[in-house]
PDB file of N, CA and C in Angstrom:
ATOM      1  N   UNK A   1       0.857  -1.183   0.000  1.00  0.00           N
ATOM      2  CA  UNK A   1       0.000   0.000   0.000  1.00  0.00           C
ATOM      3  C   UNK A   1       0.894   1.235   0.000  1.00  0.00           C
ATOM      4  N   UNK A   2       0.316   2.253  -0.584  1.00  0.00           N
ATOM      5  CA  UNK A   2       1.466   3.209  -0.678  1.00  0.00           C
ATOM      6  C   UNK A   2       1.260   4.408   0.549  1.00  0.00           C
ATOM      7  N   UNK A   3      -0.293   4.269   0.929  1.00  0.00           N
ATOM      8  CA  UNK A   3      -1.042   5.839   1.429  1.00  0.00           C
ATOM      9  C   UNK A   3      -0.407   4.856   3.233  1.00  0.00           C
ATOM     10  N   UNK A   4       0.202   6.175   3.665  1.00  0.00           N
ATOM     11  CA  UNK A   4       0.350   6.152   4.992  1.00  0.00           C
ATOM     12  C   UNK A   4      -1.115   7.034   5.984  1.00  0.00           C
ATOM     13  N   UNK A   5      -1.703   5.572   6.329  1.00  0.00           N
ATOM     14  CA  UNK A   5      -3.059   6.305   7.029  1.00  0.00           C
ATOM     15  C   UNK A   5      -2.610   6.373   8.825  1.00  0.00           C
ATOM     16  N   UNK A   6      -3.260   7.376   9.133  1.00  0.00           N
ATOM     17  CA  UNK A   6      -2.873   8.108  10.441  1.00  0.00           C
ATOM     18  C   UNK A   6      -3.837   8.187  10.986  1.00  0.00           C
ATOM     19  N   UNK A   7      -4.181   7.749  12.519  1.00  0.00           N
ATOM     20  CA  UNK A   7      -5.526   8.536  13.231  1.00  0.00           C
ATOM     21  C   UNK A   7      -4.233   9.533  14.261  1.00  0.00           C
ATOM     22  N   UNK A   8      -5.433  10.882  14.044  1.00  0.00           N
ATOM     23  CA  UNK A   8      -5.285  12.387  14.648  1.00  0.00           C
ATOM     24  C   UNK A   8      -5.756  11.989  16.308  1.00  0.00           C
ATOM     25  N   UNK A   9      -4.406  12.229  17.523  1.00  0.00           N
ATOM     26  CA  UNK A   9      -5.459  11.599  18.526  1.00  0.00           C
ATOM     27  C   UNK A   9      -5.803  13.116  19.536  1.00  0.00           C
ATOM     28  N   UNK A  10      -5.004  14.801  18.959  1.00  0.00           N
ATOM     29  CA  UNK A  10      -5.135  15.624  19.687  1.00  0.00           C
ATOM     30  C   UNK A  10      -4.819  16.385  18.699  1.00  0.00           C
ATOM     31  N   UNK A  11      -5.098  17.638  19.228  1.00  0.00           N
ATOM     32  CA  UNK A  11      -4.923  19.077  18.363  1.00  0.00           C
ATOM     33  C   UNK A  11      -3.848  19.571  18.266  1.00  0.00           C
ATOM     34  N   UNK A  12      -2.590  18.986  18.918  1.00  0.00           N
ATOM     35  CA  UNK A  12      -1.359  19.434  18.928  1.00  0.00           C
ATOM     36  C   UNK A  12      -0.879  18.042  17.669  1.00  0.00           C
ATOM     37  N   UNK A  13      -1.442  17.222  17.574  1.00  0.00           N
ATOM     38  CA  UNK A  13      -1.211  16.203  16.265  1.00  0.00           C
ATOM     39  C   UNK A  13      -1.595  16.405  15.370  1.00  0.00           C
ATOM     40  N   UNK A  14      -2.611  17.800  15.227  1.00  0.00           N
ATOM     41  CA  UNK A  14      -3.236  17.850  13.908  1.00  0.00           C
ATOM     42  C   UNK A  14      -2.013  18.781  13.625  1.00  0.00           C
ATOM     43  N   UNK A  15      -1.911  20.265  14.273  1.00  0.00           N
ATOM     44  CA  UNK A  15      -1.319  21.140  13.809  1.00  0.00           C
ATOM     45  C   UNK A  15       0.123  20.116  13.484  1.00  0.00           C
ATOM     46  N   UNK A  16       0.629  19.335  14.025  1.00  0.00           N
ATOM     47  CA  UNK A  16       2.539  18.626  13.352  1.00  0.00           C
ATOM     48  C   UNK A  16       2.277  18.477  12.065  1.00  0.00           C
ATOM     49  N   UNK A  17       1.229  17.261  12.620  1.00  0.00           N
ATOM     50  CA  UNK A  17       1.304  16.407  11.112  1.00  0.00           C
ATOM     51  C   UNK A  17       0.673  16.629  10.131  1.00  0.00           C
ATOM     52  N   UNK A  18      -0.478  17.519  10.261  1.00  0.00           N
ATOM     53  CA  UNK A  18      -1.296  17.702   8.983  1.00  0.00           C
ATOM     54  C   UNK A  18      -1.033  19.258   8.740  1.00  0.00           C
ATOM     55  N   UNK A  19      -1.201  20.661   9.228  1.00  0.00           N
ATOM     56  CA  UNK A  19      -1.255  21.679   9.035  1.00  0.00           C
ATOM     57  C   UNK A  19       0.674  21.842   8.734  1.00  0.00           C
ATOM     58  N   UNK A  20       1.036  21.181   9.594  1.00  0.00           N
ATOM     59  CA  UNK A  20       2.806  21.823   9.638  1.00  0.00           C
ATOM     60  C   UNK A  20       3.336  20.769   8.605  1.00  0.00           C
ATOM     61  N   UNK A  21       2.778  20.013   8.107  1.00  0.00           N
ATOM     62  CA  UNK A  21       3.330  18.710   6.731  1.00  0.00           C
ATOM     63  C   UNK A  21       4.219  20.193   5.808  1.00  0.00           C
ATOM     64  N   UNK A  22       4.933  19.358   5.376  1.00  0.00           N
ATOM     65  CA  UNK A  22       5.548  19.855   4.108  1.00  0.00           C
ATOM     66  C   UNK A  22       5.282  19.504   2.533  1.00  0.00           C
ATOM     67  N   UNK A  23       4.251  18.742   2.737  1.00  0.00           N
ATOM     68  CA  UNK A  23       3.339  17.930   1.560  1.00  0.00           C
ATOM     69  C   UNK A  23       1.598  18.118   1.789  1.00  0.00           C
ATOM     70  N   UNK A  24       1.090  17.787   0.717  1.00  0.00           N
ATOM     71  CA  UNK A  24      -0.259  18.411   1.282  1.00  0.00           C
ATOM     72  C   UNK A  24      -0.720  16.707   1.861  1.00  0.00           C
ATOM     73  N   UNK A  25      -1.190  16.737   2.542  1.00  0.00           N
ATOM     74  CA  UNK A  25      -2.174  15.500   3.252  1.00  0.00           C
ATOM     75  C   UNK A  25      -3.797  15.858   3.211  1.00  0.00           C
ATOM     76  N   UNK A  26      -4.175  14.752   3.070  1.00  0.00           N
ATOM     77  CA  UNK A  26      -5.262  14.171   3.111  1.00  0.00           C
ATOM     78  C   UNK A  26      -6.418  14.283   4.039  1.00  0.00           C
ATOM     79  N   UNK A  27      -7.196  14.523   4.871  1.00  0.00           N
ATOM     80  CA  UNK A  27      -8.009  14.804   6.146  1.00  0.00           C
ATOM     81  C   UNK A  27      -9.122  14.031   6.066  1.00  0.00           C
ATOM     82  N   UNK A  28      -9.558  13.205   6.570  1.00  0.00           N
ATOM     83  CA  UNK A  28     -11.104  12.265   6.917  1.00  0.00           C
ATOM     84  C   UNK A  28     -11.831  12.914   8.483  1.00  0.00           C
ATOM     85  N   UNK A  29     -12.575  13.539   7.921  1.00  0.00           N
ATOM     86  CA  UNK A  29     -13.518  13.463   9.432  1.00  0.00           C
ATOM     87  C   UNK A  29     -14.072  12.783   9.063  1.00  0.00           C
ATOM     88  N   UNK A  30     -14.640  12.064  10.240  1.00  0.00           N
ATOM     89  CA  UNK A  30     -15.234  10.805  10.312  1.00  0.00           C
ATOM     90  C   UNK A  30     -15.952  10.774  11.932  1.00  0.00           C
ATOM     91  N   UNK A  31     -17.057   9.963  11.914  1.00  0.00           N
ATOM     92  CA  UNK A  31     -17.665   9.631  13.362  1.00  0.00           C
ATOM     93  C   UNK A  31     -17.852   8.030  13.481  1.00  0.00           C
ATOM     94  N   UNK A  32     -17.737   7.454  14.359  1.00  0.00           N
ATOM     95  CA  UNK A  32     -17.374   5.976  13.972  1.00  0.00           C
ATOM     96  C   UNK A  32     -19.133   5.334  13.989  1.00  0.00           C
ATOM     97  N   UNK A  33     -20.272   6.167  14.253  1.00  0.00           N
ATOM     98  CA  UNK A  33     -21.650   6.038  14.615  1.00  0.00           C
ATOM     99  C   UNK A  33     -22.252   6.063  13.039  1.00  0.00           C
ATOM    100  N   UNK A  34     -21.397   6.719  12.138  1.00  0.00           N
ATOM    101  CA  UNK A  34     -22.383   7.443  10.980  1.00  0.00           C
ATOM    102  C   UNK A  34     -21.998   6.633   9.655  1.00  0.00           C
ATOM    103  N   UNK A  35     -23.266   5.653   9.375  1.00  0.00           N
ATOM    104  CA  UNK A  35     -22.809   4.841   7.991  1.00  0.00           C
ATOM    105  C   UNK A  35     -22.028   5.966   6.822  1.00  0.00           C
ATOM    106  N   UNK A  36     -22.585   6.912   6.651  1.00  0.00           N
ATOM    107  CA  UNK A  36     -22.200   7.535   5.740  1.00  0.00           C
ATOM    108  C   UNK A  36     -20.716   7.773   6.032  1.00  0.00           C
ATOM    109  N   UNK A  37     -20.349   7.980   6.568  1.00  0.00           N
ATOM    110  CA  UNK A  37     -18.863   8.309   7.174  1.00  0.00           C
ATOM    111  C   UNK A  37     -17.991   6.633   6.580  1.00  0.00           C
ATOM    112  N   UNK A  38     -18.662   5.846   7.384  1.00  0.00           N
ATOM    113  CA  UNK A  38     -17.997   4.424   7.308  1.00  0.00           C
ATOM    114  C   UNK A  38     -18.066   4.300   5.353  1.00  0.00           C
ATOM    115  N   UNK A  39     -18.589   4.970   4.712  1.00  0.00           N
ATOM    116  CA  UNK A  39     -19.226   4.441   3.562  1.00  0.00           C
ATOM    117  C   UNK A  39     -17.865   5.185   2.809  1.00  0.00           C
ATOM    118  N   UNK A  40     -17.769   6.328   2.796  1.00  0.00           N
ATOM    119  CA  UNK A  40     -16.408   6.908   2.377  1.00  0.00           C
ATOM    120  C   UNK A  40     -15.417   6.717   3.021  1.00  0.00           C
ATOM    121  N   UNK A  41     -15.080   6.410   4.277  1.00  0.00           N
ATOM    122  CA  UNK A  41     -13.615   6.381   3.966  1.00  0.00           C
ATOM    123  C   UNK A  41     -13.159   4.751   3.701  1.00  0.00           C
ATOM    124  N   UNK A  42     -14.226   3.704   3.556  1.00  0.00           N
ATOM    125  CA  UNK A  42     -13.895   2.617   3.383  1.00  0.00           C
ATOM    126  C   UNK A  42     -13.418   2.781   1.318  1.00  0.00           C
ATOM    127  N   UNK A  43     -14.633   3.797   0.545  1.00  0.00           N
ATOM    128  CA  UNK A  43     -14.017   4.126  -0.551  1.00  0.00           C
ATOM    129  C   UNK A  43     -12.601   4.511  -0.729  1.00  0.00           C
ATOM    130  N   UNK A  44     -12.279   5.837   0.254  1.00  0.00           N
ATOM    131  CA  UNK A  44     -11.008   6.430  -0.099  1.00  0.00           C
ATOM    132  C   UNK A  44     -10.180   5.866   0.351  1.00  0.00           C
ATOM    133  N   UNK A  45     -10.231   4.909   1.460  1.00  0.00           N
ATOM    134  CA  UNK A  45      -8.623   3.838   1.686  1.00  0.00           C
ATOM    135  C   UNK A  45      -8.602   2.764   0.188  1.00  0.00           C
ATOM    136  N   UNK A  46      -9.437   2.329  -0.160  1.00  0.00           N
ATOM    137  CA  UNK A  46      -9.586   1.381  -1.102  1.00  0.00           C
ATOM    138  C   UNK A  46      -8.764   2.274  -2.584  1.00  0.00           C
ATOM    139  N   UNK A  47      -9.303   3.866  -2.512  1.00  0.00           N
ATOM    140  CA  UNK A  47      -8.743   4.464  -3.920  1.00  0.00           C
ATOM    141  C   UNK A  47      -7.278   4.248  -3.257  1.00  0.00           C
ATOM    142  N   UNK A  48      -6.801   4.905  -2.116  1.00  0.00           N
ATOM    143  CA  UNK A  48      -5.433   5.159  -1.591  1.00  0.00           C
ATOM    144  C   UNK A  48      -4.779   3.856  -1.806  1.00  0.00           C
ATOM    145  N   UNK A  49      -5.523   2.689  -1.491  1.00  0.00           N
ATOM    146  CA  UNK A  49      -4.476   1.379  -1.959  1.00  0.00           C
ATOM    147  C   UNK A  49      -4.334   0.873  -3.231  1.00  0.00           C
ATOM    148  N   UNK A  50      -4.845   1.085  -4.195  1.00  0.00           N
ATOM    149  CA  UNK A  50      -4.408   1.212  -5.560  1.00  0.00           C
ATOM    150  C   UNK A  50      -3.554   2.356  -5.903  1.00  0.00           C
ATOM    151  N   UNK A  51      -3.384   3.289  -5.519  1.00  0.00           N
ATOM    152  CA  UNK A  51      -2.362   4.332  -5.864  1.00  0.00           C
ATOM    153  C   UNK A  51      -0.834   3.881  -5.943  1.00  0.00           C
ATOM    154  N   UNK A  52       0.013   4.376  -6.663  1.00  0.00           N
ATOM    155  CA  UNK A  52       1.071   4.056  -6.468  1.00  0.00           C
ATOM    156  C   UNK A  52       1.901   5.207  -6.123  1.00  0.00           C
ATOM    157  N   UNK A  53       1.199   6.241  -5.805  1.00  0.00           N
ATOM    158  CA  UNK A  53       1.853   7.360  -5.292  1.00  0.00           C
ATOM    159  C   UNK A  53       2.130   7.171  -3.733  1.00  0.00           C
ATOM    160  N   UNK A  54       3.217   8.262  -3.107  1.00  0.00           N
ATOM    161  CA  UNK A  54       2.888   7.955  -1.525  1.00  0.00           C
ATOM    162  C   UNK A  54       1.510   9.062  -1.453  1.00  0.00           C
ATOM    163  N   UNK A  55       0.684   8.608  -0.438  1.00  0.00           N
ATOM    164  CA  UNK A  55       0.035   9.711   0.093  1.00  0.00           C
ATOM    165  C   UNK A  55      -0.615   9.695   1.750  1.00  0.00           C
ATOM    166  N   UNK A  56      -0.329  10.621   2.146  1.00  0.00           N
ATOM    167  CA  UNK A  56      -0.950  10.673   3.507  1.00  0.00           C
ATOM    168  C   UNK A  56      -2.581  10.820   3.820  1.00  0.00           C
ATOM    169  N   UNK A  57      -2.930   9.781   4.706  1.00  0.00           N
ATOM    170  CA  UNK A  57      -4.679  10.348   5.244  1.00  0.00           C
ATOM    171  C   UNK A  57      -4.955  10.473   6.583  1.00  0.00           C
ATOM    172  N   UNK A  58      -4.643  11.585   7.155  1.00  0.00           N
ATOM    173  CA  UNK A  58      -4.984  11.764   8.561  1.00  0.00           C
ATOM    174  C   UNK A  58      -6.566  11.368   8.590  1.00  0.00           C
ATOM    175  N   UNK A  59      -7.089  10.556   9.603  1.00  0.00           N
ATOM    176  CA  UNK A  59      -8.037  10.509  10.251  1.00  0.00           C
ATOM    177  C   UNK A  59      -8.913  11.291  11.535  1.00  0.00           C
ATOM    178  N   UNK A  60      -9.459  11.651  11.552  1.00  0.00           N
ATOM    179  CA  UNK A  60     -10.089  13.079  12.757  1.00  0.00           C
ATOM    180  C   UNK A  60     -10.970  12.315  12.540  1.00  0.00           C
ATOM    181  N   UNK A  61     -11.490  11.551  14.473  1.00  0.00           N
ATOM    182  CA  UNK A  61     -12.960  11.187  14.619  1.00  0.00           C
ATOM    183  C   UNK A  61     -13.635  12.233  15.425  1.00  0.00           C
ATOM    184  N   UNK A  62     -14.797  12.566  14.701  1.00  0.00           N
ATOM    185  CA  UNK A  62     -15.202  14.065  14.958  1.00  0.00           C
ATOM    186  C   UNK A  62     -15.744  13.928  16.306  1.00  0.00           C
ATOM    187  N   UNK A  63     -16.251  12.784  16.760  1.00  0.00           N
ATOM    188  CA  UNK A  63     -17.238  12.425  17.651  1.00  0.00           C
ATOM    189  C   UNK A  63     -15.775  13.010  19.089  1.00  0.00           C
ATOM    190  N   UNK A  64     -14.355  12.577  18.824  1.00  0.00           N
ATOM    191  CA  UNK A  64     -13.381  12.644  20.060  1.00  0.00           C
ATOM    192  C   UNK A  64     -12.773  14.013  19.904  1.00  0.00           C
ATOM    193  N   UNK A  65     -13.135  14.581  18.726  1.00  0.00           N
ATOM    194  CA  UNK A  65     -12.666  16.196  18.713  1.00  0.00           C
ATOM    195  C   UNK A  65     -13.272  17.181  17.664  1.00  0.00           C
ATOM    196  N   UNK A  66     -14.531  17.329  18.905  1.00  0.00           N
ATOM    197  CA  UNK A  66     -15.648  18.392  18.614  1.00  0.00           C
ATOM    198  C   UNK A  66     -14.877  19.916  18.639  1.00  0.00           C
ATOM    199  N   UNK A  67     -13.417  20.260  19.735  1.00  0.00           N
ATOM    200  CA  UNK A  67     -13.257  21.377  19.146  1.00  0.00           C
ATOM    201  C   UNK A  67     -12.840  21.693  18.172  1.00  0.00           C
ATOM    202  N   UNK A  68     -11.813  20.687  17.742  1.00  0.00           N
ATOM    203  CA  UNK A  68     -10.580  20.475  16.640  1.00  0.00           C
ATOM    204  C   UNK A  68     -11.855  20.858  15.483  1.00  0.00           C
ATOM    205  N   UNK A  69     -13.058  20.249  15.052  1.00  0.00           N
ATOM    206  CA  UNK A  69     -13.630  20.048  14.299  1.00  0.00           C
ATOM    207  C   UNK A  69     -14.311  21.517  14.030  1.00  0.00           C
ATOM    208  N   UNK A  70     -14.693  22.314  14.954  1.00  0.00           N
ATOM    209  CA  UNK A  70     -15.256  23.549  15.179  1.00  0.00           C
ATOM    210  C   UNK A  70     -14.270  24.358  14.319  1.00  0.00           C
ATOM    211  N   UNK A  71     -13.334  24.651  15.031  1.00  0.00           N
ATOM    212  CA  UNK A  71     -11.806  25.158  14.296  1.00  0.00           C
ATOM    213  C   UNK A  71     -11.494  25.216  12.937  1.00  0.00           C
ATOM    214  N   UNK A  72     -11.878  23.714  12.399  1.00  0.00           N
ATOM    215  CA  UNK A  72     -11.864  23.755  10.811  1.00  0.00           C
ATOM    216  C   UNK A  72     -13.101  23.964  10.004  1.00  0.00           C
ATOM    217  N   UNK A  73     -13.935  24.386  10.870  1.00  0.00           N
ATOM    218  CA  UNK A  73     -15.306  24.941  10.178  1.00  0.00           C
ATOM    219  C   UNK A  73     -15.870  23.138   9.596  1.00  0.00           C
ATOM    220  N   UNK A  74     -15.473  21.961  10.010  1.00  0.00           N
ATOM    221  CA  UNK A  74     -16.437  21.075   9.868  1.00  0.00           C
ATOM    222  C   UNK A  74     -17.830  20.738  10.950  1.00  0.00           C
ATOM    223  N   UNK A  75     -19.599  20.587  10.188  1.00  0.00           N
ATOM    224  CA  UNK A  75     -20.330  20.602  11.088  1.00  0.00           C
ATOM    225  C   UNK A  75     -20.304  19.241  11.029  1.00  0.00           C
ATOM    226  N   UNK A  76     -20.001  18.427  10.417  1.00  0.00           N
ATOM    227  CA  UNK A  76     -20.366  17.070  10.429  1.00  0.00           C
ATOM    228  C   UNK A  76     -19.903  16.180   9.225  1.00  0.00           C
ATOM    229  N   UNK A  77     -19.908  14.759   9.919  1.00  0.00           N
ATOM    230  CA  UNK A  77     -19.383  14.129   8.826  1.00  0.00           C
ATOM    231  C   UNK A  77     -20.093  13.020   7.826  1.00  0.00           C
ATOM    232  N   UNK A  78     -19.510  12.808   6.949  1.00  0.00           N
ATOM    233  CA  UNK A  78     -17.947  12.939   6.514  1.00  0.00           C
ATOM    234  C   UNK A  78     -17.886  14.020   5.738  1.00  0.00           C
ATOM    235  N   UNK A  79     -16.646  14.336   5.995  1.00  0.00           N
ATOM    236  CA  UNK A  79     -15.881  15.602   4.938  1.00  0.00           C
ATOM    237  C   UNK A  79     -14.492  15.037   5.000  1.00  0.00           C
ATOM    238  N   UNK A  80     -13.960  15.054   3.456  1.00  0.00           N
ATOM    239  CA  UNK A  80     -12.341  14.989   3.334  1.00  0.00           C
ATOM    240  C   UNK A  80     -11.893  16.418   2.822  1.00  0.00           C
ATOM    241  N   UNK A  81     -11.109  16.784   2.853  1.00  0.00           N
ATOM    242  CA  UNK A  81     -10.367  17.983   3.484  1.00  0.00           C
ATOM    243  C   UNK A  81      -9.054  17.458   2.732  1.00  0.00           C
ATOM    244  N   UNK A  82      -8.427  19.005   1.849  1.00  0.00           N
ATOM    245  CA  UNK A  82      -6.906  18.875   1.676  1.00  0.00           C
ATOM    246  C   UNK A  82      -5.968  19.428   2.246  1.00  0.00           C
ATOM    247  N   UNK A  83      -5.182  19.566   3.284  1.00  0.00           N
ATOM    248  CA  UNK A  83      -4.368  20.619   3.979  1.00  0.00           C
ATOM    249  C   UNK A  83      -2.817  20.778   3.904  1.00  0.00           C
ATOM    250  N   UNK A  84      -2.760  21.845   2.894  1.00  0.00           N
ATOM    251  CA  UNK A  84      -1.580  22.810   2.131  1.00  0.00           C
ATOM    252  C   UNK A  84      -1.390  23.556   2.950  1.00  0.00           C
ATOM    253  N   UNK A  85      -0.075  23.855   2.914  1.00  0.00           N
ATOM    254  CA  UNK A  85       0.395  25.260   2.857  1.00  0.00           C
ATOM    255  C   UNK A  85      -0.374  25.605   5.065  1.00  0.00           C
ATOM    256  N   UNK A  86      -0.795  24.962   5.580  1.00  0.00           N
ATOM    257  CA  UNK A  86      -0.908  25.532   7.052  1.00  0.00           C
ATOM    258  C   UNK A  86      -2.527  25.730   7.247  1.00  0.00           C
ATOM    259  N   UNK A  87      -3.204  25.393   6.214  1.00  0.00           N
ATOM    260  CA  UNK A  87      -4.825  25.395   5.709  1.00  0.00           C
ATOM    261  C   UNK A  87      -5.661  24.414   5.322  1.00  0.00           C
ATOM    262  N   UNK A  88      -6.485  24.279   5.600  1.00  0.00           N
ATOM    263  CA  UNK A  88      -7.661  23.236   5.183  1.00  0.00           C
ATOM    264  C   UNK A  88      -7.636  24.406   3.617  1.00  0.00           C
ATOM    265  N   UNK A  89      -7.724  23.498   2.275  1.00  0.00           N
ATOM    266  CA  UNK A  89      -7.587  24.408   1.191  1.00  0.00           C
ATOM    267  C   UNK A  89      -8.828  24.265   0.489  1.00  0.00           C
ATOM    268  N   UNK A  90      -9.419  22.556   0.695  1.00  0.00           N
ATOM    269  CA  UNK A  90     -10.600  21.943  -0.078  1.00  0.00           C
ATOM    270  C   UNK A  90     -11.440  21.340   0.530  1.00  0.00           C
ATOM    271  N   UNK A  91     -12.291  21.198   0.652  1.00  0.00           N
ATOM    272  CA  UNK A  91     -13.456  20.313   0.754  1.00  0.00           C
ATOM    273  C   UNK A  91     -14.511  19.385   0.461  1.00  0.00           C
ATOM    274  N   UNK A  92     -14.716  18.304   0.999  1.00  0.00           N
ATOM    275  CA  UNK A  92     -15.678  17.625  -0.165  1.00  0.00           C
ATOM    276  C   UNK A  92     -16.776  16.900   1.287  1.00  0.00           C
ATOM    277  N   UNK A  93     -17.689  17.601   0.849  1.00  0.00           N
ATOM    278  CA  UNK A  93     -18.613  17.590   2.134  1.00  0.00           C
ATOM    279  C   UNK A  93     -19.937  16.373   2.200  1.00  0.00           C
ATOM    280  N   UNK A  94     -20.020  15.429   2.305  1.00  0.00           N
ATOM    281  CA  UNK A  94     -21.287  14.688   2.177  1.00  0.00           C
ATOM    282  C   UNK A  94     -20.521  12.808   1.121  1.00  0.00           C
ATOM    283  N   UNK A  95     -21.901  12.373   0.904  1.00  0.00           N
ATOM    284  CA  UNK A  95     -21.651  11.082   0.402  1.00  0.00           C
ATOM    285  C   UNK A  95     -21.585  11.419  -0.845  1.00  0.00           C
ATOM    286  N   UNK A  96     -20.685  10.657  -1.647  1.00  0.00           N
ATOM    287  CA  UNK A  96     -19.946  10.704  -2.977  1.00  0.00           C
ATOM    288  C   UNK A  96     -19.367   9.363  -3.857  1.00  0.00           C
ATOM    289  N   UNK A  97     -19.757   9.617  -5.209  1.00  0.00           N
ATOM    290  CA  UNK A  97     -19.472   7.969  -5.634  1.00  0.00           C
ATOM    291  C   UNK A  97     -17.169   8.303  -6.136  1.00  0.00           C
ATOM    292  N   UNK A  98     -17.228   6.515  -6.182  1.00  0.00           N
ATOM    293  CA  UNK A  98     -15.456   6.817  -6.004  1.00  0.00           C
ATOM    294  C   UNK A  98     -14.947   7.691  -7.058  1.00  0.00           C
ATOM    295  N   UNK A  99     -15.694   7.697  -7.855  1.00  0.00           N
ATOM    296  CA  UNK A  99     -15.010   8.934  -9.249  1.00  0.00           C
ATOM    297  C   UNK A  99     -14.889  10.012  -8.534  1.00  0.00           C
ATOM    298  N   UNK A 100     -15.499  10.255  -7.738  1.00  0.00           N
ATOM    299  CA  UNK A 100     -16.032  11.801  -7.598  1.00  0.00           C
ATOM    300  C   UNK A 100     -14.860  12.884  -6.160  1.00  0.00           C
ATOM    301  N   UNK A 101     -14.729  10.831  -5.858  1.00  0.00           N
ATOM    302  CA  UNK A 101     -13.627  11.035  -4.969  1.00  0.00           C
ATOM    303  C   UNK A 101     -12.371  10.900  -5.159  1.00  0.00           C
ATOM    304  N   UNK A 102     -12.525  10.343  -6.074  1.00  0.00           N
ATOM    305  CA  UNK A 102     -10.894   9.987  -6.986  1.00  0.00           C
ATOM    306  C   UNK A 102      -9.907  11.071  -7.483  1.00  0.00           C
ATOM    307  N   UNK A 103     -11.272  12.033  -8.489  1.00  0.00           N
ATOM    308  CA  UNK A 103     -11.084  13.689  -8.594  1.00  0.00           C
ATOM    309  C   UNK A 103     -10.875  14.482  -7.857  1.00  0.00           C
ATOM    310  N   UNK A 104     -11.613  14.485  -6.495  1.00  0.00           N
ATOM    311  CA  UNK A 104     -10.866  15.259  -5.232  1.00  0.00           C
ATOM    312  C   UNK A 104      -9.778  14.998  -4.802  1.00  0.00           C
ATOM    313  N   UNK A 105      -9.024  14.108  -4.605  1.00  0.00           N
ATOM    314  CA  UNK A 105      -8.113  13.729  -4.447  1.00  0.00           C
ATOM    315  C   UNK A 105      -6.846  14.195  -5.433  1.00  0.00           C
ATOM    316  N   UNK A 106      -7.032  13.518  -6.889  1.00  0.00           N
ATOM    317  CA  UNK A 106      -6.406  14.134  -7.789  1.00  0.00           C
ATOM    318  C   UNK A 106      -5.698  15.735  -8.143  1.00  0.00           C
ATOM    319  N   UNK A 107      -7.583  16.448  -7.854  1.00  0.00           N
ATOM    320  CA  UNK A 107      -7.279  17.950  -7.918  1.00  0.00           C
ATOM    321  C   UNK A 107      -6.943  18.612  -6.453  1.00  0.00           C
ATOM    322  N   UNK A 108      -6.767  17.609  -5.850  1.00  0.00           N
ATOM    323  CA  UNK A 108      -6.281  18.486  -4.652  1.00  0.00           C
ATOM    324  C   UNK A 108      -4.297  18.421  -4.144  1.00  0.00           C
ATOM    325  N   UNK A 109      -3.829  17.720  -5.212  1.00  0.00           N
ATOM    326  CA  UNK A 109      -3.101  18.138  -5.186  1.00  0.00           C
ATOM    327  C   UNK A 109      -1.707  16.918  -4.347  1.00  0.00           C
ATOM    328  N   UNK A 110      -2.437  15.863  -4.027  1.00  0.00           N
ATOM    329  CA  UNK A 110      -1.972  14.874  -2.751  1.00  0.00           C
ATOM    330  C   UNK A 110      -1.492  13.920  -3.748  1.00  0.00           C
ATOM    331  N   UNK A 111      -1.644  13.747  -5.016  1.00  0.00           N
ATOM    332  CA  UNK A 111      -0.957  12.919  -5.440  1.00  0.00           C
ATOM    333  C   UNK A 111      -0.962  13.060  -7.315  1.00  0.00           C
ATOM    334  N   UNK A 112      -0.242  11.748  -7.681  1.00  0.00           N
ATOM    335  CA  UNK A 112      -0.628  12.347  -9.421  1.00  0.00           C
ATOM    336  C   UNK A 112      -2.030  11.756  -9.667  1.00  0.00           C
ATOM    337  N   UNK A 113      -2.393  12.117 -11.266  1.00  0.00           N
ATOM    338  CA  UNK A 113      -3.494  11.808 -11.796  1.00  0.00           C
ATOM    339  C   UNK A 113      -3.923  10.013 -11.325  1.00  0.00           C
ATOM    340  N   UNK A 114      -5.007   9.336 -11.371  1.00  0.00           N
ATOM    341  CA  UNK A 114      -5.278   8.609 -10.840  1.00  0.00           C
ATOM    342  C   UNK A 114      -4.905   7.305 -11.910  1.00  0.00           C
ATOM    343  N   UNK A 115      -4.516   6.423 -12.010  1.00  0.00           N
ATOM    344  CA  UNK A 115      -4.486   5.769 -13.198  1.00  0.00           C
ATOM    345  C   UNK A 115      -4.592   4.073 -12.892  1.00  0.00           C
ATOM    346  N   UNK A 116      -5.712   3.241 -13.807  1.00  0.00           N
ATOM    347  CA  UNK A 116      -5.792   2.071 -13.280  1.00  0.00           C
ATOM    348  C   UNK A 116      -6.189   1.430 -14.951  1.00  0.00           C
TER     349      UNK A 116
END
């Protein structure tokens, strides 16, 4: 597998590893209660393990960090999130088929074009 997946377990782990990255990473909020949640990121690990790029996916379970989540202006999940440059830059808010997520991913910048 190429995607190094991460669970976020505090707000001093988000700002290292995801806001202070020197690469853009990946962001999953997620609640471990909400099919829809379970429904994407079981998609986007599945796109991430066909990739042959490296790519990072921090995990944020929203349900263990309601402030962290406030902070990035997420009300709920799922939302994947691209974070450049010290910023949440993108968003992709709600349930989505894998193309749709494949393209977010793509245009956000975390890895090359998608190719299978």
């Amino acid at each position: 597998m190429s995607a190094e997946i991460f669970q976020i377990h505090d707000e001093n782990e988000f700002i290292d590893r995801v806001l202070g990255a020197k690469y853009p990473v990946l962001v999953g909020f997620f609640a471990p209660y909400c099919d829809a949640c379970a429904s994407v990121c079981s998609r986007t690990e599945q796109i991430l393990e066909d990739k042959h790029e490296k790519i990072y996916l921090a995990k944020v379970n929203i349900a263990d960090h309601y402030d962290l989540c406030q902070k990035c202006d997420i009300k709920a999940g799922p939302v994947l999130a691209i974070a450049s440059n010290g910023d949440l830059q993108k968003k992709l808010s709600g349930v989505h088929e894998t193309e749709e997520i494949k393209k977010f991913i793509e245009e956000g910048g975390v890895c090359e074009p998608y190719k299978n």
